[in-house]
N, C-alpha and C. Protein backbone atom coordinates (compact mmCIF):
# COMPACT_ATOMS: atom_id res chain seq x y z
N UNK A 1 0.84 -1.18 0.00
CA UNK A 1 0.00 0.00 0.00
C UNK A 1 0.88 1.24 0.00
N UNK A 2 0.64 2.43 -0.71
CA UNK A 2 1.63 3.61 -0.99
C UNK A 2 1.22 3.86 0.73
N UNK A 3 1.85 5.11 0.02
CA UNK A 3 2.45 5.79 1.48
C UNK A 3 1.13 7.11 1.76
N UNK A 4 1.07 7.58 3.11
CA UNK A 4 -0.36 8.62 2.89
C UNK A 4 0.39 9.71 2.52
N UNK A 5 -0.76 10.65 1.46
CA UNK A 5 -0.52 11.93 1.07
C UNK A 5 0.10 13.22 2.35
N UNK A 6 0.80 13.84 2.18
CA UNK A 6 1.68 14.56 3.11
C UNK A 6 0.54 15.82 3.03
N UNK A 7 0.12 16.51 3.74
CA UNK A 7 -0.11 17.73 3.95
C UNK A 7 0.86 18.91 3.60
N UNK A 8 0.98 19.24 2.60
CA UNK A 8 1.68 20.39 2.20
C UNK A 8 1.50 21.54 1.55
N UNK A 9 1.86 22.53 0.82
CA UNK A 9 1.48 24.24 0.42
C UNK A 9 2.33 24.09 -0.63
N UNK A 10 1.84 24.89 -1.49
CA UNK A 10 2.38 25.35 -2.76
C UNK A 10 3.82 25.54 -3.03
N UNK A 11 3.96 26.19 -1.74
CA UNK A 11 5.68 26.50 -1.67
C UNK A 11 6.84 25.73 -1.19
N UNK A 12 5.79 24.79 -0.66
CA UNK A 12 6.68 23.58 -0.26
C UNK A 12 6.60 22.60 -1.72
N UNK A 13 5.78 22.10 -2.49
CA UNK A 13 5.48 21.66 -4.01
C UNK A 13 6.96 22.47 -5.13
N UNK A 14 6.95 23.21 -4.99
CA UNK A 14 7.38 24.63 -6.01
C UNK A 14 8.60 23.98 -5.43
N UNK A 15 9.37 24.09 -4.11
CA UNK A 15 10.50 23.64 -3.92
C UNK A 15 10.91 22.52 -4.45
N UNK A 16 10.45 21.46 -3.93
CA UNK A 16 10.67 20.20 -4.39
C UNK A 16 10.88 20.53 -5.85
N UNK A 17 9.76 20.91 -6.77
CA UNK A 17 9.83 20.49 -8.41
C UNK A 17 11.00 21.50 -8.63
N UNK A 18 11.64 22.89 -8.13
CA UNK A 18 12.77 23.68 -8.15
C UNK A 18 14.03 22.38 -8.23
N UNK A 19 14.14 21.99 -7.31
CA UNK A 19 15.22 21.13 -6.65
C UNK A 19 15.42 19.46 -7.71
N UNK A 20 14.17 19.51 -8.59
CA UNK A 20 14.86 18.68 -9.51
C UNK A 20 14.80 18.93 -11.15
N UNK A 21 14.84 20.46 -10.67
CA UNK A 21 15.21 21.04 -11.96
C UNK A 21 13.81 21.62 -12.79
N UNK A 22 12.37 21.31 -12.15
CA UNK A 22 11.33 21.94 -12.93
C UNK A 22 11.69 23.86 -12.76
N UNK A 23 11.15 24.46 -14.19
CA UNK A 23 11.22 25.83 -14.10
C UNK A 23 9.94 26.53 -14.21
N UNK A 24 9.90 27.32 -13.54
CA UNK A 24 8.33 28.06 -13.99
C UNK A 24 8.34 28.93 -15.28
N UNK A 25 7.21 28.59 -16.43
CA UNK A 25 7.25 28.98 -17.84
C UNK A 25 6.28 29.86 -17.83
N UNK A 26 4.94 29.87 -17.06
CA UNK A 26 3.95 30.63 -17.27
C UNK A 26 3.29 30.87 -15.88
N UNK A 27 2.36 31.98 -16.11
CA UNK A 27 1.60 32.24 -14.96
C UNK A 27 0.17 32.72 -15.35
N UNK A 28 -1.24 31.83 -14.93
CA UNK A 28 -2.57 33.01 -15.35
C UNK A 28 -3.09 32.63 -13.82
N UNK A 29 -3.12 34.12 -13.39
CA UNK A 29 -4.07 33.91 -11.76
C UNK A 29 -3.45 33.32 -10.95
N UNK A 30 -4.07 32.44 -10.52
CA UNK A 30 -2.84 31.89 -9.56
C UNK A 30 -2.47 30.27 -10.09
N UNK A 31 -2.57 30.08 -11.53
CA UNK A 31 -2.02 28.96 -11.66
C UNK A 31 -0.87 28.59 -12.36
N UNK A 32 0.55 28.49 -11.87
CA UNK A 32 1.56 28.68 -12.19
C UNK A 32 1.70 27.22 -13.11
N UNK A 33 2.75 27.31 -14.78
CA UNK A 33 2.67 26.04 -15.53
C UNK A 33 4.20 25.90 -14.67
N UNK A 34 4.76 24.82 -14.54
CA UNK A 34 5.89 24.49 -14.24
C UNK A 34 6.50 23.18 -15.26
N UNK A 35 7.55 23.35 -16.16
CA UNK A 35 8.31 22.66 -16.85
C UNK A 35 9.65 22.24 -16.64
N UNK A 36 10.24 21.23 -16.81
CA UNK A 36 10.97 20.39 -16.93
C UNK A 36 12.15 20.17 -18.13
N UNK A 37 13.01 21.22 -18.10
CA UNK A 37 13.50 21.84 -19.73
C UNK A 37 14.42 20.18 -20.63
N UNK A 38 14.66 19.09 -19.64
CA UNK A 38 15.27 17.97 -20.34
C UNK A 38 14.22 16.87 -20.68
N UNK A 39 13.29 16.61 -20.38
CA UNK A 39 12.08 15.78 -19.85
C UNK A 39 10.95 16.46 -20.39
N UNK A 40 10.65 17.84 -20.98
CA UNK A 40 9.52 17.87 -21.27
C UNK A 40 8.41 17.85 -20.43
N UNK A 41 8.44 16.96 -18.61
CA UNK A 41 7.27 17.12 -18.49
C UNK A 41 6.73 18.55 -17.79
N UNK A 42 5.08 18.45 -17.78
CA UNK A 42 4.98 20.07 -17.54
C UNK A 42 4.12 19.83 -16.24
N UNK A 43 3.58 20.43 -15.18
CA UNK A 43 2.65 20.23 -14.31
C UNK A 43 2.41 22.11 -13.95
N UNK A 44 0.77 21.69 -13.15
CA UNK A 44 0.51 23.04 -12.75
C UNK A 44 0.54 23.13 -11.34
N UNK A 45 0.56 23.83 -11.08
CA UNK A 45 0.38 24.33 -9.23
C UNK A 45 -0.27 25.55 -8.81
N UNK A 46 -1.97 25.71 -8.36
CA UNK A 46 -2.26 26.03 -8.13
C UNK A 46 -1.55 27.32 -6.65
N UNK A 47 -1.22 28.50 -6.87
CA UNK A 47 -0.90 28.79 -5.82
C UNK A 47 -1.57 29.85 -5.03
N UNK A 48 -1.90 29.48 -3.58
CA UNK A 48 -2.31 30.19 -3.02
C UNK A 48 -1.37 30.10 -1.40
N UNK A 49 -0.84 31.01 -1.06
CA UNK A 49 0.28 31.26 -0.10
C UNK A 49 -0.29 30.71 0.94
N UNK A 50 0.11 29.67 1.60
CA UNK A 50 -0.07 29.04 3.27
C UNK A 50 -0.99 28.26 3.26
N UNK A 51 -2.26 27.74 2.03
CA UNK A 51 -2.91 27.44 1.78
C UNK A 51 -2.20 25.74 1.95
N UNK A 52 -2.74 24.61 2.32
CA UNK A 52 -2.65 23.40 2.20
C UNK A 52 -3.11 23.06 1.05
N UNK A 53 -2.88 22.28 0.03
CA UNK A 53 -3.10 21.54 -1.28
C UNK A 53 -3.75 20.95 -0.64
N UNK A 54 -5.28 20.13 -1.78
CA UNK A 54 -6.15 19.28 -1.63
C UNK A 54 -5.51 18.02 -1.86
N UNK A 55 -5.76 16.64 -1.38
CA UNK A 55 -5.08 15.70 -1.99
C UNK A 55 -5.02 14.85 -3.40
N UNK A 56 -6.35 15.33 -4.28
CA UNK A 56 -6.60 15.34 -5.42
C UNK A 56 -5.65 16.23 -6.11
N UNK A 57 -5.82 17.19 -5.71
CA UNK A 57 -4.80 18.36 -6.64
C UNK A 57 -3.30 17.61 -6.27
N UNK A 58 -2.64 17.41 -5.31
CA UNK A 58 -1.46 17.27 -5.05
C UNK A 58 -1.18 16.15 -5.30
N UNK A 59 -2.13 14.96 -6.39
CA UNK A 59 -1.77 13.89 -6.60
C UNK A 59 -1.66 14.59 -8.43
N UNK A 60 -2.58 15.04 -8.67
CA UNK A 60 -2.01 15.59 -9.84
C UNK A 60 -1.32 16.50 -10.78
N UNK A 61 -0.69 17.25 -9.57
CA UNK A 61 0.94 17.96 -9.69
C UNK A 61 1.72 16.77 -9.60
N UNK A 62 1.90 16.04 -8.54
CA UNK A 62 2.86 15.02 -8.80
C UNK A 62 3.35 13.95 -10.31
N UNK A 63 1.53 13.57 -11.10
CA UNK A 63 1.82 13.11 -12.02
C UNK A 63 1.87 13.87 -13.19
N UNK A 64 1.85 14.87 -13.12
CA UNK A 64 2.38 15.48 -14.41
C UNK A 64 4.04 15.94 -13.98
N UNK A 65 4.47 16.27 -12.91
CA UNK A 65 5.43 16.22 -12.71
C UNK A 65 6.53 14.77 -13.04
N UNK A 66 6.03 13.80 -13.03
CA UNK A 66 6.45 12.16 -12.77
C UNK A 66 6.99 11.76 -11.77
N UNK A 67 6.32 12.50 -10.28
CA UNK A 67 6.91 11.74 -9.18
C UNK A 67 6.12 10.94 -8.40
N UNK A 68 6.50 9.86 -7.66
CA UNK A 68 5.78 9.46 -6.68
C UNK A 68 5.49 10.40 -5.47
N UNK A 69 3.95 10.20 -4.89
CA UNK A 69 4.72 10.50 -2.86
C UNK A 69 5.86 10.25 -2.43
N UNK A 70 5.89 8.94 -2.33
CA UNK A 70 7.36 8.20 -2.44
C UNK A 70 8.52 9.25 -2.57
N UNK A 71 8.78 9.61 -3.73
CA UNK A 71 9.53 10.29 -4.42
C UNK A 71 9.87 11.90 -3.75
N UNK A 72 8.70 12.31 -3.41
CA UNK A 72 8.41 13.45 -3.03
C UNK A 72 8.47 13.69 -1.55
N UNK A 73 8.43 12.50 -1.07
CA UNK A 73 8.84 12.86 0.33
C UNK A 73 10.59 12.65 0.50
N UNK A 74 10.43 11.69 -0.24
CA UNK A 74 12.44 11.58 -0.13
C UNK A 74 13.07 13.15 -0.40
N UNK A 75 12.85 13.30 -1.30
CA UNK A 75 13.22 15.05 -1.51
C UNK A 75 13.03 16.13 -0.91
N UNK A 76 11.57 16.18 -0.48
CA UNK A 76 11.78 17.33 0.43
C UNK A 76 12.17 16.72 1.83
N UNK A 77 12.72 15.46 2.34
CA UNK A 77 13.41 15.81 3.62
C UNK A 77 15.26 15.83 3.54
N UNK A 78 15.37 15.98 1.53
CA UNK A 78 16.67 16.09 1.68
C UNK A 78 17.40 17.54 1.74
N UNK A 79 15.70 18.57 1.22
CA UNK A 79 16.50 19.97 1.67
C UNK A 79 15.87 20.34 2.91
C-alpha cells in the first residue's frame, strides 16, 4: 500500500519540483505552468500562499510532474 498523502502548500510543491530542476514557464491567476526543460514534463500548481493543497490536486501535480509521494517525500526531507 503507498504511502499517505503529506499535507503540504504550494511553496513547499514549487520547492521540491525547483530542486529537480522543474522551471516556472507561465503564470494566469494563480495557476503557475511548471516545466521540466530535459524531460519535457509540464505540471501546474495552483498557488495560493499558506494554503494546504487538496489531496486530489497534489496527486495531480505530482503526475504530471512524474513523481511518486514516495519520491516526493524523499526530496523534500533532503533539503
Amino acid at each position: 500500500m503507498g504511502q499517505r498523502q503529506p499535507r503540504v502548500t504550494a511553496d513547499e510543491i514549487i520547492k521540491v519540483l525547483r530542486s529537480v530542476g522543474f522551471e516556472k514557464t507561465d503564470q494566469s491567476g494563480s495557476h503557475q505552468k511548471w516545466k521540466h526543460p530535459l524531460t519535457g514534463r509540464q505540471t501546474i500548481v495552483s498557488y495560493h500562499s499558506g494554503e494546504i493543497i487538496r489531496p486530489k490536486t497534489f496527486k495531480r501535480i505530482l503526475e504530471g510532474a512524474g513523481l511518486t509521494v514516495e519520491d516526493f517525500i524523499k526530496i523534500r526531507m533532503k533539503l
